[in-house]
PDB file of N, CA and C in Angstrom:
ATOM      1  N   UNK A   1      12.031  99.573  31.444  1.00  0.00           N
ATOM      2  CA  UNK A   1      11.594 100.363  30.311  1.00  0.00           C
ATOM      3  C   UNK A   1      10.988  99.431  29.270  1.00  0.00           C
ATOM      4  N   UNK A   2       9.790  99.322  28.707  1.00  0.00           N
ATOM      5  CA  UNK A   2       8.575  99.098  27.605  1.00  0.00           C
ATOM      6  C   UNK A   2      10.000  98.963  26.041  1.00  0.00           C
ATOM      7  N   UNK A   3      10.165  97.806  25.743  1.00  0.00           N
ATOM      8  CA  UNK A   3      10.634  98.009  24.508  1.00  0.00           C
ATOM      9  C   UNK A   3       9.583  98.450  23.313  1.00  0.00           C
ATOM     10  N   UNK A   4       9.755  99.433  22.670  1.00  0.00           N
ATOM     11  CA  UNK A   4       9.066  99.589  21.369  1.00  0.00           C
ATOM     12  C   UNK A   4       9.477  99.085  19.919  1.00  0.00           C
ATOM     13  N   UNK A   5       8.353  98.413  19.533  1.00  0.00           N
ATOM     14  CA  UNK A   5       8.495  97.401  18.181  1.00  0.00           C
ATOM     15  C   UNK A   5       9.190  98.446  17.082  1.00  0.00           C
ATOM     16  N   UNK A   6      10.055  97.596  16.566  1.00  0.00           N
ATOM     17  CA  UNK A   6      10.776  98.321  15.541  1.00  0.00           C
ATOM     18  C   UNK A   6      11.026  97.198  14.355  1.00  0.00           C
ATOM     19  N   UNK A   7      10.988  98.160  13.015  1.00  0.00           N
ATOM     20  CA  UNK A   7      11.089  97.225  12.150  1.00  0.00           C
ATOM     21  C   UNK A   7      12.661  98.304  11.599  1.00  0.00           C
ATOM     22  N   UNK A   8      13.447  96.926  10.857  1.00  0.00           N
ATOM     23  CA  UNK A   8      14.841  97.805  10.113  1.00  0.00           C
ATOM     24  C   UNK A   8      14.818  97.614   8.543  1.00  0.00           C
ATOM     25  N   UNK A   9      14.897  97.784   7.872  1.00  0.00           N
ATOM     26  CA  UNK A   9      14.993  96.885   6.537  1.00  0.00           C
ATOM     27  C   UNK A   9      16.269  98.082   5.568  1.00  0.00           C
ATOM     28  N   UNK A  10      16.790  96.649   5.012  1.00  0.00           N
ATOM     29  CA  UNK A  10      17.811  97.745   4.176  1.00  0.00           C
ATOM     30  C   UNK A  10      17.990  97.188   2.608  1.00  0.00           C
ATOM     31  N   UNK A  11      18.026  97.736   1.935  1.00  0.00           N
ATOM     32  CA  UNK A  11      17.803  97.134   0.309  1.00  0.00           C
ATOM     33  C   UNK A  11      18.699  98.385  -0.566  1.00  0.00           C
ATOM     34  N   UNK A  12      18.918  97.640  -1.606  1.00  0.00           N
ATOM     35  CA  UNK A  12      20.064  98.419  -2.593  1.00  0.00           C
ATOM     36  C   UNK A  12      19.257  98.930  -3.449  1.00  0.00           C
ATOM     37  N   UNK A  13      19.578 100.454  -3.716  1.00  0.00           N
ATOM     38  CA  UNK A  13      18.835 101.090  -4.797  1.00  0.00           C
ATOM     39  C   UNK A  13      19.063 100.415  -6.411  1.00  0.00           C
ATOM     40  N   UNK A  14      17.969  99.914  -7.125  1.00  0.00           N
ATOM     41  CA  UNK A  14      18.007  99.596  -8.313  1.00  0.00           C
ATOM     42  C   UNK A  14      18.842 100.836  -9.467  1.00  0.00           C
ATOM     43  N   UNK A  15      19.763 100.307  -9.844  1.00  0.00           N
ATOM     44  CA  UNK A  15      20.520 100.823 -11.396  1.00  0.00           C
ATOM     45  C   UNK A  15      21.418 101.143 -10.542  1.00  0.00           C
ATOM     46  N   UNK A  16      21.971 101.413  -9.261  1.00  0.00           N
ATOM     47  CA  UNK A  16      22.602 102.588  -8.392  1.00  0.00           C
ATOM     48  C   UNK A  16      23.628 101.509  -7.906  1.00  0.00           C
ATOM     49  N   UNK A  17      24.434 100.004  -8.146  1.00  0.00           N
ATOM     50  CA  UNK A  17      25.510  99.099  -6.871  1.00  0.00           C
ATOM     51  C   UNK A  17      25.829  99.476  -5.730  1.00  0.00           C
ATOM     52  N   UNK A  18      26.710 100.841  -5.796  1.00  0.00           N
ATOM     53  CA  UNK A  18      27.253 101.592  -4.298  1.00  0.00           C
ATOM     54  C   UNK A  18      26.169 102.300  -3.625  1.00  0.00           C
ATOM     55  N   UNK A  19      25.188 102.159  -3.536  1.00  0.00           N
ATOM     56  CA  UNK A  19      24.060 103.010  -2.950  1.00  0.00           C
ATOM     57  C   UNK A  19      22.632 102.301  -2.384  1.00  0.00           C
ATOM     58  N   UNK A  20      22.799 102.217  -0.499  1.00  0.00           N
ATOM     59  CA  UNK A  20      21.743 101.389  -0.203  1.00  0.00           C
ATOM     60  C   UNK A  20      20.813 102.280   1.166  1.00  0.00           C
ATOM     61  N   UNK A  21      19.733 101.722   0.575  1.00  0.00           N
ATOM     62  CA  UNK A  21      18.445 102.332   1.645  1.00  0.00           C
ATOM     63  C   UNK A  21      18.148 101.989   3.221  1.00  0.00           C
ATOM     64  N   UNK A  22      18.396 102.476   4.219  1.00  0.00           N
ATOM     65  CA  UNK A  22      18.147 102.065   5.084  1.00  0.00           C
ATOM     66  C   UNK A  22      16.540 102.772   5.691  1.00  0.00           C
ATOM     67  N   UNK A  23      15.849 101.668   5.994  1.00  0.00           N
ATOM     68  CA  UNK A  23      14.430 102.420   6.837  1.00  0.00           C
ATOM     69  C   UNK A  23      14.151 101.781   8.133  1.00  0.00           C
ATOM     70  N   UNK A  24      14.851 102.729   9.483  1.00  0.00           N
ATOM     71  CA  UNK A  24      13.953 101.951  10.231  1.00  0.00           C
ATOM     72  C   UNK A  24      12.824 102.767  11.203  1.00  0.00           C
ATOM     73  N   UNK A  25      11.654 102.142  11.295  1.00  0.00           N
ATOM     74  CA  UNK A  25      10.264 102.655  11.697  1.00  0.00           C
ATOM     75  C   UNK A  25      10.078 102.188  13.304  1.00  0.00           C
ATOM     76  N   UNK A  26       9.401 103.019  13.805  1.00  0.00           N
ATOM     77  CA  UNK A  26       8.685 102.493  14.902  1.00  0.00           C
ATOM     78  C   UNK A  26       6.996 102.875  14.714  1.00  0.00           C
ATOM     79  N   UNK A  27       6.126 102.861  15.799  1.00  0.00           N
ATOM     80  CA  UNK A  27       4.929 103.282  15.742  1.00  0.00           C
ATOM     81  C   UNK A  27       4.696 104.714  15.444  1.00  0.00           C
ATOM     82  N   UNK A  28       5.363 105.264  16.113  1.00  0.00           N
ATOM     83  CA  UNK A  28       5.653 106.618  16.406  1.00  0.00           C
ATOM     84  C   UNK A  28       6.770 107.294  15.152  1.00  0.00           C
ATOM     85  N   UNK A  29       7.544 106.932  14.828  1.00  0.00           N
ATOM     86  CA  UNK A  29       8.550 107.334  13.483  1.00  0.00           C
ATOM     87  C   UNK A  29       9.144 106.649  12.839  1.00  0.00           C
ATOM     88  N   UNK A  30       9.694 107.072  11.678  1.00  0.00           N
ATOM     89  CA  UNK A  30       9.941 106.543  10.444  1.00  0.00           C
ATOM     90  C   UNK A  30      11.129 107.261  10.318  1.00  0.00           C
ATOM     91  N   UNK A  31      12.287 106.658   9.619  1.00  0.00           N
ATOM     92  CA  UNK A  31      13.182 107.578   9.394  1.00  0.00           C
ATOM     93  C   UNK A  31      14.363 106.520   8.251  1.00  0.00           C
ATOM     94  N   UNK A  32      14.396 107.609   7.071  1.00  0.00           N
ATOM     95  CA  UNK A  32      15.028 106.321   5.696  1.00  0.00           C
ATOM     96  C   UNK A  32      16.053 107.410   5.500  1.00  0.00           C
ATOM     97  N   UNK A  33      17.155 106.699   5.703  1.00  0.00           N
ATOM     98  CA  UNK A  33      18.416 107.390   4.501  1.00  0.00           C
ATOM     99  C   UNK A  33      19.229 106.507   3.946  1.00  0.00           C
ATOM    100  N   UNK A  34      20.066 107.105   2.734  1.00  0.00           N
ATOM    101  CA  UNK A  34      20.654 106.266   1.796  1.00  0.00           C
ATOM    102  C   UNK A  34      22.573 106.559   2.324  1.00  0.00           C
ATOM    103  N   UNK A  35      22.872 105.165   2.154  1.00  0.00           N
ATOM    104  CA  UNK A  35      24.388 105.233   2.290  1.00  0.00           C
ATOM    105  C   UNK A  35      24.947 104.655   0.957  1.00  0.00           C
ATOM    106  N   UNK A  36      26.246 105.645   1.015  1.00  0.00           N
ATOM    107  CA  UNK A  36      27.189 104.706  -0.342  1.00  0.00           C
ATOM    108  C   UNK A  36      27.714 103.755   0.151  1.00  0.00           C
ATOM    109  N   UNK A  37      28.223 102.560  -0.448  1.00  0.00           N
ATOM    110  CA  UNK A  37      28.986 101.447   0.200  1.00  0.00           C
ATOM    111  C   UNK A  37      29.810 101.698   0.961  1.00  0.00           C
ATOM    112  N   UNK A  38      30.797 101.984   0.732  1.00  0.00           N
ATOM    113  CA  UNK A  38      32.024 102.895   1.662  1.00  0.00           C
ATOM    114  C   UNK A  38      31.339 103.274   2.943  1.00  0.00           C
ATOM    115  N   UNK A  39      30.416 103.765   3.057  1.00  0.00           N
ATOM    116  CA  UNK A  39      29.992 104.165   4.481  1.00  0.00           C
ATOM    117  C   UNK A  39      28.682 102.907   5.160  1.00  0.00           C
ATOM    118  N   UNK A  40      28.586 102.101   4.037  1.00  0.00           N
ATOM    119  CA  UNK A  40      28.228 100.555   4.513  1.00  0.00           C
ATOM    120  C   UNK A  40      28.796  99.842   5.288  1.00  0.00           C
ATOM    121  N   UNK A  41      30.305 100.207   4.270  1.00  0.00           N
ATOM    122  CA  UNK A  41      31.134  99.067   5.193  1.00  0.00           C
ATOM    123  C   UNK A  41      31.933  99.475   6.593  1.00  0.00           C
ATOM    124  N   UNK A  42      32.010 100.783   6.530  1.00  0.00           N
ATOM    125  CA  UNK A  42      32.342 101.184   7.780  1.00  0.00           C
ATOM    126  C   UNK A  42      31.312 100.875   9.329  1.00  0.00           C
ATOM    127  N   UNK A  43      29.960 101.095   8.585  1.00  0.00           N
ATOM    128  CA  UNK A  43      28.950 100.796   9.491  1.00  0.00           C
ATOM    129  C   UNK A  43      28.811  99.094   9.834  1.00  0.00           C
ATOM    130  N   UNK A  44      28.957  98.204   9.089  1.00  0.00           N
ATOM    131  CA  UNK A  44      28.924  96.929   9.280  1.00  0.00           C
ATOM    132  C   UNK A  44      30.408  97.268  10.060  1.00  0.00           C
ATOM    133  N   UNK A  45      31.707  97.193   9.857  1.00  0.00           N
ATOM    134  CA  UNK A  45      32.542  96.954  11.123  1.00  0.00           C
ATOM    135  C   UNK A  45      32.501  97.620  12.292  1.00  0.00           C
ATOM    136  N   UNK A  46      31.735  98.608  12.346  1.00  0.00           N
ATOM    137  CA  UNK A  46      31.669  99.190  13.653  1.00  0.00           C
ATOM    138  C   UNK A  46      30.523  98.227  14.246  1.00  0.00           C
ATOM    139  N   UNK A  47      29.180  97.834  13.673  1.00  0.00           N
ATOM    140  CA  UNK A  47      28.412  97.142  14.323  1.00  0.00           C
ATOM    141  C   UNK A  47      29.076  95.605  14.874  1.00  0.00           C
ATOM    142  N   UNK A  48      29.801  94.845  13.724  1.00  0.00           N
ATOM    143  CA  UNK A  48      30.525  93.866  13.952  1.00  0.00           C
ATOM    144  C   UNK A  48      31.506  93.737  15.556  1.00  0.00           C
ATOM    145  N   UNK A  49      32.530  95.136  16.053  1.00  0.00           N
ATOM    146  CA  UNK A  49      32.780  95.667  16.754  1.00  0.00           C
ATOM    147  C   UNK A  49      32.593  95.488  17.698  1.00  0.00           C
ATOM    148  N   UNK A  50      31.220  96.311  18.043  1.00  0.00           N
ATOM    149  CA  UNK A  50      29.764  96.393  18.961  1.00  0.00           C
ATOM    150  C   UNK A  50      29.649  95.165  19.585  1.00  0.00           C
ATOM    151  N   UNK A  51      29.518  93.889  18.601  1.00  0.00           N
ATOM    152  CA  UNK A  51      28.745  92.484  18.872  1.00  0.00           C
ATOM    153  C   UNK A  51      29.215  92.089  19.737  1.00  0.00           C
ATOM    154  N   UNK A  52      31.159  91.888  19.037  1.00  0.00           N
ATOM    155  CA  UNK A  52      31.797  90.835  19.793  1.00  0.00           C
ATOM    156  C   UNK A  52      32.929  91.651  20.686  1.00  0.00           C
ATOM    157  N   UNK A  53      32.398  92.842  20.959  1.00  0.00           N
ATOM    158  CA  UNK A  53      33.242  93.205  22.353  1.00  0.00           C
ATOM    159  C   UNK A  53      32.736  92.936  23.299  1.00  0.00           C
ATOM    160  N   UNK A  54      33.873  92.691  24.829  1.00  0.00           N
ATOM    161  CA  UNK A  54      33.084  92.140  25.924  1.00  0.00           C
ATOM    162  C   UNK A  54      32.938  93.223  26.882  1.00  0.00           C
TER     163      UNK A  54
END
């Protein structure tokens, strides 16, 4: 299967601390939503998780 180029980028909404943007795009779609920290950090240990299971 053809991997398709993807870009991720994630940045913290200005005036907002607990509240960050995630966008990630391909050629074909785009898709941005915002998380509160709390559901940041849940997502970083589940990805963390992910990494280093065998």
């Amino acid at each position: 299967m053809p991997e398709v180029p993807m870009t991720v980028t994630i940045r913290k909404i200005p005036n907002k601390p607990d509240l960050f943007e995630f966008t990630f795009s391909t050629p074909a779609l785009r898709s941005q939503f915002r998380l509160p920290r709390v559901l940041m950090n849940k997502l970083r240990i589940l990805i963390e998780q992910a990494l280093t299971s065998k």
